[in-house]
C-alpha atoms as a PDB file:
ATOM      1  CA  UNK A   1     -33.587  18.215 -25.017  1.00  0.00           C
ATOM      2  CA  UNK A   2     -31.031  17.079 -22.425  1.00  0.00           C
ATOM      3  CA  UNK A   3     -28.696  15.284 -25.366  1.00  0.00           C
ATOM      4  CA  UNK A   4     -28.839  18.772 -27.197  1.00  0.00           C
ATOM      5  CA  UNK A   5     -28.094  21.034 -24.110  1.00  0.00           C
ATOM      6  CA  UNK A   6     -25.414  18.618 -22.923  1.00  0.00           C
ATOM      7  CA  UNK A   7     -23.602  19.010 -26.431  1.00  0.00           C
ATOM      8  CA  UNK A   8     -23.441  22.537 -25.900  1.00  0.00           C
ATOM      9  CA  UNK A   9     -21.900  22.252 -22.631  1.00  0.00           C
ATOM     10  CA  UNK A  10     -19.565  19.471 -23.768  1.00  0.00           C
ATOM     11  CA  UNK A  11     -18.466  21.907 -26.509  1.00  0.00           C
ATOM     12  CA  UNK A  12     -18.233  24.603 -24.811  1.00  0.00           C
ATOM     13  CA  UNK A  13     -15.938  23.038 -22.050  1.00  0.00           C
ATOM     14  CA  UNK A  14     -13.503  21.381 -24.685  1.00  0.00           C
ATOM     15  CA  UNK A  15     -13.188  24.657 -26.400  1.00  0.00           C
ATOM     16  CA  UNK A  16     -12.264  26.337 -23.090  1.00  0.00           C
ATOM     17  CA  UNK A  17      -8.654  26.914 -22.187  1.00  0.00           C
ATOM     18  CA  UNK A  18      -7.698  24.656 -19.072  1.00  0.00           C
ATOM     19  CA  UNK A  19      -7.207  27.971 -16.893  1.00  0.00           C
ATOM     20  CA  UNK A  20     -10.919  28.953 -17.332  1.00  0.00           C
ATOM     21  CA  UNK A  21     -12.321  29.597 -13.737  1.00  0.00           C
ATOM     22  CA  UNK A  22     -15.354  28.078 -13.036  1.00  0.00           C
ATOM     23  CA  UNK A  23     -17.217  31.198 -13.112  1.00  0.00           C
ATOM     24  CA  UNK A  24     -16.017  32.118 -16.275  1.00  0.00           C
ATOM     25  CA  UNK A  25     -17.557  28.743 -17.627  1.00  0.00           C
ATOM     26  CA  UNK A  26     -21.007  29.521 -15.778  1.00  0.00           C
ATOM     27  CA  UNK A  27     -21.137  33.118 -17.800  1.00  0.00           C
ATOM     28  CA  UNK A  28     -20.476  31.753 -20.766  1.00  0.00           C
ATOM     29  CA  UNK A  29     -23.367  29.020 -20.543  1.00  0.00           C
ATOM     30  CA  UNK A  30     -25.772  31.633 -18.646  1.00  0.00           C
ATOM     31  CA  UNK A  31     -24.955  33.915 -21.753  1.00  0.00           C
ATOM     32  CA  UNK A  32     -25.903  31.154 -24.076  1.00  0.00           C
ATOM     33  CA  UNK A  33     -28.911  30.475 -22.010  1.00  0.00           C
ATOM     34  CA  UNK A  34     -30.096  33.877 -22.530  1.00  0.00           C
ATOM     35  CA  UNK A  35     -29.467  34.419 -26.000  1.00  0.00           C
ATOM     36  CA  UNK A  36     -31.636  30.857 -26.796  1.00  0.00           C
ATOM     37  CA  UNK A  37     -28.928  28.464 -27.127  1.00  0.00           C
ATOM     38  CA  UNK A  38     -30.340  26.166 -25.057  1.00  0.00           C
ATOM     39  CA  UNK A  39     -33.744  24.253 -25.244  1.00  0.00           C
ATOM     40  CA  UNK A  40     -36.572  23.149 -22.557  1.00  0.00           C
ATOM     41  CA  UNK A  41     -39.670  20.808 -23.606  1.00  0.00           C
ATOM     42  CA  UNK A  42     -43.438  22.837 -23.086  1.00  0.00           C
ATOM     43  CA  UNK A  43     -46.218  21.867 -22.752  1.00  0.00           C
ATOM     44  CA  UNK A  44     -45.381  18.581 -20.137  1.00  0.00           C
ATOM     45  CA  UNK A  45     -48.776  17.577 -18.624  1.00  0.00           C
ATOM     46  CA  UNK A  46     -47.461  17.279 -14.806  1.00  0.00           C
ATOM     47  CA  UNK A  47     -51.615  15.800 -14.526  1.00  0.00           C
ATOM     48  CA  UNK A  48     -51.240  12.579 -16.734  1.00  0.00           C
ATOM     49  CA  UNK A  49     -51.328   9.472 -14.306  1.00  0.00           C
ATOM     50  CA  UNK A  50     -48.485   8.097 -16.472  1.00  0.00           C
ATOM     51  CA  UNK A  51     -46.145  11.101 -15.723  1.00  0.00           C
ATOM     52  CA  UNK A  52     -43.259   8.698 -13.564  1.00  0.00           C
ATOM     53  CA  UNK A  53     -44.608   4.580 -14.506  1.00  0.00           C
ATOM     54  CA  UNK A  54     -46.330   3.116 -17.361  1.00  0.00           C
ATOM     55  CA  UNK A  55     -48.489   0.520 -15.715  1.00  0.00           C
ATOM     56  CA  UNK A  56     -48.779  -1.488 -18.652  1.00  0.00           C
ATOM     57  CA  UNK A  57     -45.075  -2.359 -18.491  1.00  0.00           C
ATOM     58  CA  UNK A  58     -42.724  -3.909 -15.622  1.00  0.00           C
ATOM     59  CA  UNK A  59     -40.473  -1.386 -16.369  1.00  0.00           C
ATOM     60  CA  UNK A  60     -40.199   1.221 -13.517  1.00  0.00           C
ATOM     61  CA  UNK A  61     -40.053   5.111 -13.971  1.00  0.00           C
ATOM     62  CA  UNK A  62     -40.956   4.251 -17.544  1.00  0.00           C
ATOM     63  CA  UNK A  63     -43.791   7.108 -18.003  1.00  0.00           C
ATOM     64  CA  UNK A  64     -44.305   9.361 -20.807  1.00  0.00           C
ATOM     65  CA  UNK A  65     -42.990  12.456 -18.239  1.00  0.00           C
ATOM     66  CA  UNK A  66     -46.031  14.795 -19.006  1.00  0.00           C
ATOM     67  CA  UNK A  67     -44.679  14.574 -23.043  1.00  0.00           C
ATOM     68  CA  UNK A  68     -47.794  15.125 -25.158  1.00  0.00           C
ATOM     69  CA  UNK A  69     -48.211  15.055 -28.883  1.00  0.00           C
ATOM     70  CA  UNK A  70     -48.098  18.930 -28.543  1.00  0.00           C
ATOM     71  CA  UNK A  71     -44.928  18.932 -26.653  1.00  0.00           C
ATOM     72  CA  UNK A  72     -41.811  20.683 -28.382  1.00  0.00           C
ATOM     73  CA  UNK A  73     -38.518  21.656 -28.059  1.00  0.00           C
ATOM     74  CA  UNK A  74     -38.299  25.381 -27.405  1.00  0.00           C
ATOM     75  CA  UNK A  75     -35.307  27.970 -27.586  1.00  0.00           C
ATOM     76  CA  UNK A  76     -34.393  29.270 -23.583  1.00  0.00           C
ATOM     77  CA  UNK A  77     -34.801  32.745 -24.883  1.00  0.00           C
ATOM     78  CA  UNK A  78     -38.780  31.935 -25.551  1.00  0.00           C
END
């Protein structure tokens, strides 16, 4: 989700001409917001005791972050 979204920002801001304000930038991305061009996960499970740290590793902040085998990408107009 966030390497997809951030491609469409990158793009967007390399195609813009340097004298864009930012404001101008923030419509554009707000109007691809709203038309679906972006994506969110759903459903996270904010319950599951492994949301932030997988206890069975010494990683930290290594948890599954409420992604479930149900969990998919979804279009920001949905």
């Amino acid at each position: 989700m966030d390497l997809f979204n951030n491609v469409v920002g990158h793009t967007v801001g390399s195609n813009a001409n340097i004298f864009v304000s930012n404001l101008e930038l923030s419509n554009t991305i707000f109007n691809i917001l709203s038309k679906g061009g972006l994506v969110y996960l759903s459903p996270i499970n904010y319950n599951d005791p492994d949301f932030w740290d997988d206890p069975s590793t010494p990683e930290p902040l290594d948890g599954n972050h409420g992604i479930i085998s149900s969990t998919q990408l979804i279009p920001t107009n949905q």
